[in-house]
N, C-alpha and C. Protein backbone atom coordinates (compact mmCIF):
# COMPACT_ATOMS: atom_id res chain seq x y z
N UNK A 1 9.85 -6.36 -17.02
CA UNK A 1 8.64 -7.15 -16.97
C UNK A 1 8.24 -7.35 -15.51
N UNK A 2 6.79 -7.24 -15.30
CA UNK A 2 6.49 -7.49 -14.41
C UNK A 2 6.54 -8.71 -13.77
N UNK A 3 6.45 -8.79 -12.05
CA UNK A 3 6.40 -10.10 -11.45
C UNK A 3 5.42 -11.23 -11.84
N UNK A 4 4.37 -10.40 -11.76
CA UNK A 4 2.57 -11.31 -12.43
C UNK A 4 3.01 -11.77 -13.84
N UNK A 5 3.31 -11.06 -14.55
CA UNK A 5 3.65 -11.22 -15.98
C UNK A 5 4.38 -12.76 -16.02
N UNK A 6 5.50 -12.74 -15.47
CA UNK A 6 6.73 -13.36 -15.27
C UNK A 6 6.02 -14.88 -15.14
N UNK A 7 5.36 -14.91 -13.75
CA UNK A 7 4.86 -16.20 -13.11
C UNK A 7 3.49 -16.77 -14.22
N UNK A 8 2.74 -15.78 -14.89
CA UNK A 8 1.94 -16.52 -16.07
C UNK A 8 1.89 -17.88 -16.24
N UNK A 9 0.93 -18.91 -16.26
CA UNK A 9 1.02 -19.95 -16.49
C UNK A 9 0.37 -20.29 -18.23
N UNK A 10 0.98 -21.20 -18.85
CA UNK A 10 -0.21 -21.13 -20.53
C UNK A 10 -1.45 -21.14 -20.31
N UNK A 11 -2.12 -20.05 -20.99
CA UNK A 11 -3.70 -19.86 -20.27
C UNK A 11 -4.30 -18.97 -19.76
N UNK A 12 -3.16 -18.88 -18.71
CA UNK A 12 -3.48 -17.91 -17.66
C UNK A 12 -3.10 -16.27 -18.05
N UNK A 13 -4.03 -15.83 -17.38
CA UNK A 13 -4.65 -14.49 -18.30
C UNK A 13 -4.96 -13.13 -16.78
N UNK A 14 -4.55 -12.36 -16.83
CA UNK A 14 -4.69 -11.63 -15.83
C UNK A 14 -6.34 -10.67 -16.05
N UNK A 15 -7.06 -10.78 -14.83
CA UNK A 15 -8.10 -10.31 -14.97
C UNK A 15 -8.73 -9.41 -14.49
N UNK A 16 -7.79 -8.55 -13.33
CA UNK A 16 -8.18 -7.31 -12.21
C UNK A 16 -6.44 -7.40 -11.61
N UNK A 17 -5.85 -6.09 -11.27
CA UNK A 17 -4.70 -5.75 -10.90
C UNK A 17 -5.14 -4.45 -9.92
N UNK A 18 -4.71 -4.01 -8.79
CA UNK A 18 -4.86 -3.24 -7.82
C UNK A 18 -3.50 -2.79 -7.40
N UNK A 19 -3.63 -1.73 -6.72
CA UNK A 19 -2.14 -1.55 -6.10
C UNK A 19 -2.31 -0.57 -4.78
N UNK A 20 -1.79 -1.05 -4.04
CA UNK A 20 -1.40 -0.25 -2.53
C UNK A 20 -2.26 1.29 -2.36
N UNK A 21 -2.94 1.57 -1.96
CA UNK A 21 -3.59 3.16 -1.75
C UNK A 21 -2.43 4.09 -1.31
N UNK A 22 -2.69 5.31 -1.72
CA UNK A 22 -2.40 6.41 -1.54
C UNK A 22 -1.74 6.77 -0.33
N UNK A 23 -2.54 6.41 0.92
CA UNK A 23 -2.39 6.68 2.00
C UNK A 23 -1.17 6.13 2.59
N UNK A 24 -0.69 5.08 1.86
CA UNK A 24 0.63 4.62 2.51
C UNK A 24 1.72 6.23 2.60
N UNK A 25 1.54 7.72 1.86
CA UNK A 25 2.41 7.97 2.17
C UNK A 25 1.81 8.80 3.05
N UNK A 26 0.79 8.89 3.72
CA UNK A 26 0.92 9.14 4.99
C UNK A 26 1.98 9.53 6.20
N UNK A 27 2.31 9.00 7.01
CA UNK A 27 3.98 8.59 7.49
C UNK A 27 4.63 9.98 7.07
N UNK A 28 4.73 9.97 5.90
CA UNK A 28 5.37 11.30 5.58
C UNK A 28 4.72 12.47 5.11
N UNK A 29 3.73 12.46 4.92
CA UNK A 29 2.43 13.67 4.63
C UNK A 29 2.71 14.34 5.95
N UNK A 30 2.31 14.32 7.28
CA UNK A 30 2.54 15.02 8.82
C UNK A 30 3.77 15.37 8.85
N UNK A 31 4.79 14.78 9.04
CA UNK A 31 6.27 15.33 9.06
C UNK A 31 6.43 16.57 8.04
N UNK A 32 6.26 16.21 7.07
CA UNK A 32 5.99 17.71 5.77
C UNK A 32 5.47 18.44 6.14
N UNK A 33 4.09 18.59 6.86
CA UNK A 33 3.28 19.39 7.28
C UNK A 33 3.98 19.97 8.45
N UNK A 34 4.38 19.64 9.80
CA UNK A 34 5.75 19.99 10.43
C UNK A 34 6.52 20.77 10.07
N UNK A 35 7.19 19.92 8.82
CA UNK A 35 8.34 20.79 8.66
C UNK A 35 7.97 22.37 7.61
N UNK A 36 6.71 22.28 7.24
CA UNK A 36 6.35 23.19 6.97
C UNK A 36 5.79 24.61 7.80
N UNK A 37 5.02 24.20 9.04
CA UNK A 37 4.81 24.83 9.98
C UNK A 37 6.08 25.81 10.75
N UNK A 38 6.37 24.68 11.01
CA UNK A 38 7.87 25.24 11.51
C UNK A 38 9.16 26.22 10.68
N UNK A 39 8.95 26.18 9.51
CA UNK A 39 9.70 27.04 8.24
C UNK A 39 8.97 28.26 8.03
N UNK A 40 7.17 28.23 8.42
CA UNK A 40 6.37 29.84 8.66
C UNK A 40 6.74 30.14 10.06
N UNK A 41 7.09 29.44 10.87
CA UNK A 41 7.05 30.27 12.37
C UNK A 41 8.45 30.95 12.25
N UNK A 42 9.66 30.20 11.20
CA UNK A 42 10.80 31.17 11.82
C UNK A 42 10.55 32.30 10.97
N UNK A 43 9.48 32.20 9.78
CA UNK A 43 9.36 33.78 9.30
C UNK A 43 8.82 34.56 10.08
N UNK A 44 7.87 34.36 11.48
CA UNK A 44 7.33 34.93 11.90
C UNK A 44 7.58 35.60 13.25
N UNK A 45 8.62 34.42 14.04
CA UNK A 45 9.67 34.81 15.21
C UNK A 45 11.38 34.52 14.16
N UNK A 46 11.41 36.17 14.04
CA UNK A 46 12.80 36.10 13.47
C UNK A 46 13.97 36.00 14.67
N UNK A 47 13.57 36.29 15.83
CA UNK A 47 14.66 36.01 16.74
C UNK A 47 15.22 34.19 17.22
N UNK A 48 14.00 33.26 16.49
CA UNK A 48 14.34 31.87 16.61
C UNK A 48 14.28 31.32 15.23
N UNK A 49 14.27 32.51 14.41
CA UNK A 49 14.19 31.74 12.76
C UNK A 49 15.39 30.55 12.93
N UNK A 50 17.19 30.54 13.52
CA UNK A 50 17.58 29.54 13.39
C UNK A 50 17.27 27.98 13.78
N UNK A 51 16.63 28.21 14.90
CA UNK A 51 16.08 27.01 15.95
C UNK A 51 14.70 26.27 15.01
N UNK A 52 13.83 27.39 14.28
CA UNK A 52 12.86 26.80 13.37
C UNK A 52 13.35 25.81 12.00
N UNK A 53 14.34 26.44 12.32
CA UNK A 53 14.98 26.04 10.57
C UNK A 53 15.48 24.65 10.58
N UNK A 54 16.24 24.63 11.60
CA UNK A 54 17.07 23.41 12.02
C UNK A 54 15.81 22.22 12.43
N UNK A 55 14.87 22.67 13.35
CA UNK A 55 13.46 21.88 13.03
C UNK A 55 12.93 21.32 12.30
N UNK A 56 12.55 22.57 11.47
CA UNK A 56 12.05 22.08 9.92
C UNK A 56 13.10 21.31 9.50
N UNK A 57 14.63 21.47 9.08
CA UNK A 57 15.28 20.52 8.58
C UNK A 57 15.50 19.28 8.84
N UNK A 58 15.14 18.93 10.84
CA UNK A 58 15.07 17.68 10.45
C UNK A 58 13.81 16.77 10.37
N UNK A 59 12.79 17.57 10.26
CA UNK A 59 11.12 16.88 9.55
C UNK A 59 11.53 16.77 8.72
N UNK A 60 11.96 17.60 7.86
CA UNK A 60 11.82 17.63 6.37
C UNK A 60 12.56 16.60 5.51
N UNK A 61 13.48 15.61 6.49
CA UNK A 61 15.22 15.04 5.96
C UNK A 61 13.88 13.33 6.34
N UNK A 62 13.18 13.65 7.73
CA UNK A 62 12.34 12.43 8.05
C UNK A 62 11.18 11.79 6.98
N UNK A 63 10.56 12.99 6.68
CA UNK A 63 9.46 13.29 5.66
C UNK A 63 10.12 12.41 4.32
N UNK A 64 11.34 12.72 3.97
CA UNK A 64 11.53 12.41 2.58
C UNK A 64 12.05 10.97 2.93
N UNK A 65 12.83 10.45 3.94
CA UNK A 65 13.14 9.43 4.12
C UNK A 65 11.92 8.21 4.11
N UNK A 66 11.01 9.13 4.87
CA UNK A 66 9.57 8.09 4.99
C UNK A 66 8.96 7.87 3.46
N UNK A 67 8.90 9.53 3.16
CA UNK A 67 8.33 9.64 1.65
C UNK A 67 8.84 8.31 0.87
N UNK A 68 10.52 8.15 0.63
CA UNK A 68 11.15 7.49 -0.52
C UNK A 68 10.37 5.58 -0.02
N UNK A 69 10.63 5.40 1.25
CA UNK A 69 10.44 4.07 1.77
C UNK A 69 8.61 3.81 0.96
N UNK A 70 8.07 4.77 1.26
CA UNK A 70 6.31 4.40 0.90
C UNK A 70 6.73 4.34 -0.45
N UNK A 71 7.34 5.20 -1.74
CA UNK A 71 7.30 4.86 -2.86
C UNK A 71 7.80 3.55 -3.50
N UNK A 72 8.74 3.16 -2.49
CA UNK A 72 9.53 1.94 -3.08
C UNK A 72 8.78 1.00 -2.30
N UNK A 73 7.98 0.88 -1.31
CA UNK A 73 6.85 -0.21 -1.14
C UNK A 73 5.40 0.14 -2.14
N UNK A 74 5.12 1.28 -2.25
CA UNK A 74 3.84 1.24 -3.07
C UNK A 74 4.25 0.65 -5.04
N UNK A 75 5.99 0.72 -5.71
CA UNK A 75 6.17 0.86 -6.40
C UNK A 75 6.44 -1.03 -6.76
N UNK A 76 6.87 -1.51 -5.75
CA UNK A 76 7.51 -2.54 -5.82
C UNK A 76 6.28 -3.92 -5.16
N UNK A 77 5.02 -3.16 -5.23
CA UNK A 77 3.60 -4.40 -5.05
C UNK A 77 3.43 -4.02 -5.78
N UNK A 78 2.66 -5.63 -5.96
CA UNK A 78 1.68 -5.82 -7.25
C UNK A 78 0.72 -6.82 -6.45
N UNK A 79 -0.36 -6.86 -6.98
CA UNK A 79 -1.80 -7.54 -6.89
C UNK A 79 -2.67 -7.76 -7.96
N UNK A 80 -2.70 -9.03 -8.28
CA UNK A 80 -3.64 -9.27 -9.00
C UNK A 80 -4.33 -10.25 -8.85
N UNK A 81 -5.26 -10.54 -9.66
CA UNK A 81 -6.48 -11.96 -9.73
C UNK A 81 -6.08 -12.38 -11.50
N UNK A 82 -5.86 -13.44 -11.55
CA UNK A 82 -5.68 -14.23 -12.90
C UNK A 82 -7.11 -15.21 -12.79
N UNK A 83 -6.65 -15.44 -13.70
CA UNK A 83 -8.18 -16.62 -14.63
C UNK A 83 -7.80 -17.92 -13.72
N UNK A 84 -6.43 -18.17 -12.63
CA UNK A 84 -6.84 -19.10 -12.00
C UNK A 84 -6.12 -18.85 -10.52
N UNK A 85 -5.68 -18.03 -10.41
CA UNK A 85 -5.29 -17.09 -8.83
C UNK A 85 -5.39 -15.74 -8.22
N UNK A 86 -4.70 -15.88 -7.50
CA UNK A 86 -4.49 -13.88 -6.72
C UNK A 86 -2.88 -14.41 -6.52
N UNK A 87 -2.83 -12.81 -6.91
CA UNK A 87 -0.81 -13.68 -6.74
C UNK A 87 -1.00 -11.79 -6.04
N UNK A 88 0.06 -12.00 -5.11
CA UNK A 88 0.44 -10.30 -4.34
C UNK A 88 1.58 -10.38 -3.94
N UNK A 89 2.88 -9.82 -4.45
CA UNK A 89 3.78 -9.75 -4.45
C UNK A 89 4.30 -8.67 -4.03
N UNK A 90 5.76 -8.02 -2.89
CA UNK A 90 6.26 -7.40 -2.43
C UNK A 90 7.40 -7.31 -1.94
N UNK A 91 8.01 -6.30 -2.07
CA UNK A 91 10.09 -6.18 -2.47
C UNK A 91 10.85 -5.87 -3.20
N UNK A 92 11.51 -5.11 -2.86
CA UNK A 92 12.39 -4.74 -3.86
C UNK A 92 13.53 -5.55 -4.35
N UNK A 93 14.51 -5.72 -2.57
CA UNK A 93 15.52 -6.69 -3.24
C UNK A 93 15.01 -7.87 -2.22
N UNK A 94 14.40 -7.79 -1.59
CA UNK A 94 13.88 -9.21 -0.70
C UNK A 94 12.21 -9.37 -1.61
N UNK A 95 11.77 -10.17 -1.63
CA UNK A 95 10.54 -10.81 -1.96
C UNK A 95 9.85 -11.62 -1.18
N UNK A 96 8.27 -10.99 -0.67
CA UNK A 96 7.16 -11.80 -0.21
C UNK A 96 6.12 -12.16 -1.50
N UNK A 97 5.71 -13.03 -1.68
CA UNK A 97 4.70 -13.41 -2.34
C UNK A 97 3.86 -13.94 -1.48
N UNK A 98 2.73 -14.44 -1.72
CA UNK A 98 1.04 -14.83 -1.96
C UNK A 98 0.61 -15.20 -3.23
N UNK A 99 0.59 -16.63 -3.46
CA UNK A 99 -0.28 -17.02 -4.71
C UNK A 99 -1.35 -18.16 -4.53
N UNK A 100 -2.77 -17.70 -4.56
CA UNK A 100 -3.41 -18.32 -3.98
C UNK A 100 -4.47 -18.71 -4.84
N UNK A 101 -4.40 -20.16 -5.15
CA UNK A 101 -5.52 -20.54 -5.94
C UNK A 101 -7.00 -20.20 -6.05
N UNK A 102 -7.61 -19.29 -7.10
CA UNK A 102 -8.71 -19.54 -6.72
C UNK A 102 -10.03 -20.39 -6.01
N UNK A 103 -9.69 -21.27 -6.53
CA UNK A 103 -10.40 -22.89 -5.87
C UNK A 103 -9.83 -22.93 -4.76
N UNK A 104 -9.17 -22.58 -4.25
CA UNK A 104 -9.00 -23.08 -2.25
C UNK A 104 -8.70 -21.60 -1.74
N UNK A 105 -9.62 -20.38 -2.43
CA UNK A 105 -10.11 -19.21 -1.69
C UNK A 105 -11.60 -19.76 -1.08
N UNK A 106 -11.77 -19.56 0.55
CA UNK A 106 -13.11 -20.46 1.25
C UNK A 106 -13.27 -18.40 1.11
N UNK A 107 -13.25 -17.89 2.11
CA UNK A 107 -13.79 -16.36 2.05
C UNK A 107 -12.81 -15.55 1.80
N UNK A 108 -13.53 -14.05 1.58
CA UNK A 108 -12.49 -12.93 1.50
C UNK A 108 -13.03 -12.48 1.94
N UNK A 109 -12.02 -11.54 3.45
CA UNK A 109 -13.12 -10.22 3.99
C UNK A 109 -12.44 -9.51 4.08
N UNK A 110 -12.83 -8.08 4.17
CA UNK A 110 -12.93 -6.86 3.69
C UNK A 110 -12.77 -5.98 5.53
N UNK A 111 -11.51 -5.34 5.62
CA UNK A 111 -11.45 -4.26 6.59
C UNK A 111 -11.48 -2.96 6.39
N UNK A 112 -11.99 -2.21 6.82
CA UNK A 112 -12.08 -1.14 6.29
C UNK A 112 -12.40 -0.29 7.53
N UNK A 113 -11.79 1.17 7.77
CA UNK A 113 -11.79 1.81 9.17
C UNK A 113 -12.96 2.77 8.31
N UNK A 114 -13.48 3.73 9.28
CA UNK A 114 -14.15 4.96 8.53
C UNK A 114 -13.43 5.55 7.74
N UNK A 115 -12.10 6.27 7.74
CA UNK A 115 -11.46 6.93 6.76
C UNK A 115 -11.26 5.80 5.54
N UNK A 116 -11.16 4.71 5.45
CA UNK A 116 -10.96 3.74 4.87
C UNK A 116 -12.01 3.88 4.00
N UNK A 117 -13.20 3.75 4.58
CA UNK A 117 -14.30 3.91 3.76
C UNK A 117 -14.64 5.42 2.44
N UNK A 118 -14.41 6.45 3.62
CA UNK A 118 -14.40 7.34 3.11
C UNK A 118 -13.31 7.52 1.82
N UNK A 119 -11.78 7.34 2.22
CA UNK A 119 -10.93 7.43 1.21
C UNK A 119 -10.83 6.10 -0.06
N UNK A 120 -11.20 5.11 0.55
CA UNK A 120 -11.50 3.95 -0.60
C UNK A 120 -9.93 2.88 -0.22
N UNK A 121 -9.81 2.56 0.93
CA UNK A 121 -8.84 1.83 1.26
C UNK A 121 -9.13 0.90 2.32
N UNK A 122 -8.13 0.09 2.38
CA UNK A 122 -8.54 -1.26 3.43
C UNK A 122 -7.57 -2.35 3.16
N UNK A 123 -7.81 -3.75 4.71
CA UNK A 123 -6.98 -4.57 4.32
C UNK A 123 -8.18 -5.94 4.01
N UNK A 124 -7.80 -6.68 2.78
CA UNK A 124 -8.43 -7.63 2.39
C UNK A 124 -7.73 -9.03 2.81
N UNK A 125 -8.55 -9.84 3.51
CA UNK A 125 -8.07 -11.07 4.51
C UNK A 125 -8.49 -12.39 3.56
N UNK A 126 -7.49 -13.18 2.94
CA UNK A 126 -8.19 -14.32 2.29
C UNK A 126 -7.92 -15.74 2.87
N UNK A 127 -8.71 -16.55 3.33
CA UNK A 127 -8.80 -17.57 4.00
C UNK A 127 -8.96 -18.96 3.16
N UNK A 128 -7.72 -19.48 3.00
CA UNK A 128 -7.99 -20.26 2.41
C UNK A 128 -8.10 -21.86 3.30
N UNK A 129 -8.19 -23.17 2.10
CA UNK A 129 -8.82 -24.34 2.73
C UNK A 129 -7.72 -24.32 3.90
N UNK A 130 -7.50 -25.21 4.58
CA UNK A 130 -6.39 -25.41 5.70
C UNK A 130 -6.18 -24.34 6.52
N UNK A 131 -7.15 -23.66 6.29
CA UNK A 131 -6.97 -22.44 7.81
C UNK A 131 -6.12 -21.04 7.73
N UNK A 132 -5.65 -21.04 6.46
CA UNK A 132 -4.66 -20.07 6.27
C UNK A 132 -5.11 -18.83 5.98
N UNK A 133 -4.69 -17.87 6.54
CA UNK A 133 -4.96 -16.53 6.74
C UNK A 133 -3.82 -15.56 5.56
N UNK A 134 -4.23 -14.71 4.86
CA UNK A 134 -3.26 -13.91 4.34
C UNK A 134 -4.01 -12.69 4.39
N UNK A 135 -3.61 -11.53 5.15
CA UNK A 135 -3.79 -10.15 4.82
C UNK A 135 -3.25 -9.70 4.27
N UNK A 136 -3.49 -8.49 2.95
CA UNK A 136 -3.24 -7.82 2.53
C UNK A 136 -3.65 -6.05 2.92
N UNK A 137 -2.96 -5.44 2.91
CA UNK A 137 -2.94 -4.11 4.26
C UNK A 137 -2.97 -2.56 2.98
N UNK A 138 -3.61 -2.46 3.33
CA UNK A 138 -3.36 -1.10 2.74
C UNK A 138 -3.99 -0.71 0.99
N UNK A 139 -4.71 -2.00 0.29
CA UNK A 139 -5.32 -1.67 -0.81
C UNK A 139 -5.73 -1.11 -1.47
N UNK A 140 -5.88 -0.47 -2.57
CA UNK A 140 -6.67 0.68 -3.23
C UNK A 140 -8.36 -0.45 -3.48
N UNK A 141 -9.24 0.18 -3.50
CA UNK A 141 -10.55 -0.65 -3.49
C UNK A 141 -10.42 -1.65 -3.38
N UNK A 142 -10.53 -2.24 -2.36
CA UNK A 142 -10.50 -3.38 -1.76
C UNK A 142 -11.86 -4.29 -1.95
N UNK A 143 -13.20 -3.56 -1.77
CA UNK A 143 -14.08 -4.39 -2.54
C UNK A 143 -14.07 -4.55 -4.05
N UNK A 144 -13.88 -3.68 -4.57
CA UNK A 144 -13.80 -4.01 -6.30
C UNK A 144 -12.52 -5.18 -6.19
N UNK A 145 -11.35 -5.13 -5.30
CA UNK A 145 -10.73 -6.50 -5.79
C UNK A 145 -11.62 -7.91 -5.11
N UNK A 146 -12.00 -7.76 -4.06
CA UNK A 146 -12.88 -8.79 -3.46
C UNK A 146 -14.53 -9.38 -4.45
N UNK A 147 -14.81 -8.38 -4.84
CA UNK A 147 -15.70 -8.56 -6.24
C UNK A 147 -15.49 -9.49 -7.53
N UNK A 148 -14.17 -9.45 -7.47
CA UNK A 148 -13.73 -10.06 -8.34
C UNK A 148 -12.75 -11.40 -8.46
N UNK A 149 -12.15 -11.50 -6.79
CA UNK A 149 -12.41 -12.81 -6.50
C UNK A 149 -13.33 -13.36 -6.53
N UNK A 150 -14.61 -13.04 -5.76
CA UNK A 150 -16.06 -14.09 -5.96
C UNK A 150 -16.43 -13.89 -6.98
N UNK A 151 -16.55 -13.13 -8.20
CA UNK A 151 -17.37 -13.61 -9.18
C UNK A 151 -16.52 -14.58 -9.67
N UNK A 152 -14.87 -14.80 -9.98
CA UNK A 152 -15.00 -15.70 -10.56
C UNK A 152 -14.71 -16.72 -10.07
């Protein structure tokens, strides 16, 4: 069972759920690409095919290390908006939460770089009464979840 699930209050009803973009595996997308480069060059200089290999092997050992870390952070958030919060939770065996009443959300804003735009990612900043700042980094549509804090 999920974390959101778990924390449910009687009533409370989940109403939009989001999760971490794509791009988190980034980090390890380039290293792959590396260690791929480097695995055609020793086909291509066979007199350093060993020196390529050993290259590629250790992108390729980095790549998956980065790879596994982005899955077990993209696997282990959750985000949602309920009928009376945003709860955003993160960790596997350590835990950060964010549960933030709707009623003492003052704004939500919306970051977003050009690729951000283009790919549909961003970090959403919610400010609540007392000055408090919470970013959230790395979102899949970040306005469709911000949409749906203010409407309701």
């Amino acid at each position: 069972m999920s974390y959101v699930m778990k924390v449910l209050q009687p009533g409370e009803s989940v109403v939009y759920s989001a999760r971490l973009h794509w791009f988190v595996y980034l980090p390890a997308i380039v290293p792959l690409a590396i260690a791929a480069a480097l695995a055609a060059g020793g086909l291509e200089l066979p007199q350093w095919r060993t020196a390529f290999e050993i290259g590629a092997g250790v992108f390729l050992l980095f790549a998956a290390t980065t790879g596994f870390r982005a899955f077990i952070r993209r696997t282990t958030t959750e985000l949602a908006i309920t009928s009376h919060r945003v709860i955003y939770k993160a960790g596997l065996f350590g835990r950060h939460t964010i549960e933030m009443s709707l009623a003492k959300i003052e704004s939500v804003d919306v970051d977003q770089s050009i690729l951000g735009r283009i790919f549909g990612y961003g970090t959403l900043v919610l400010r609540g009464t007392g000055g408090s700042l919470e970013p959230i980094r790395n979102i899949g549509d970040p306005l469709g979840f911000r949409n749906n804090i203010t409407a309701g």
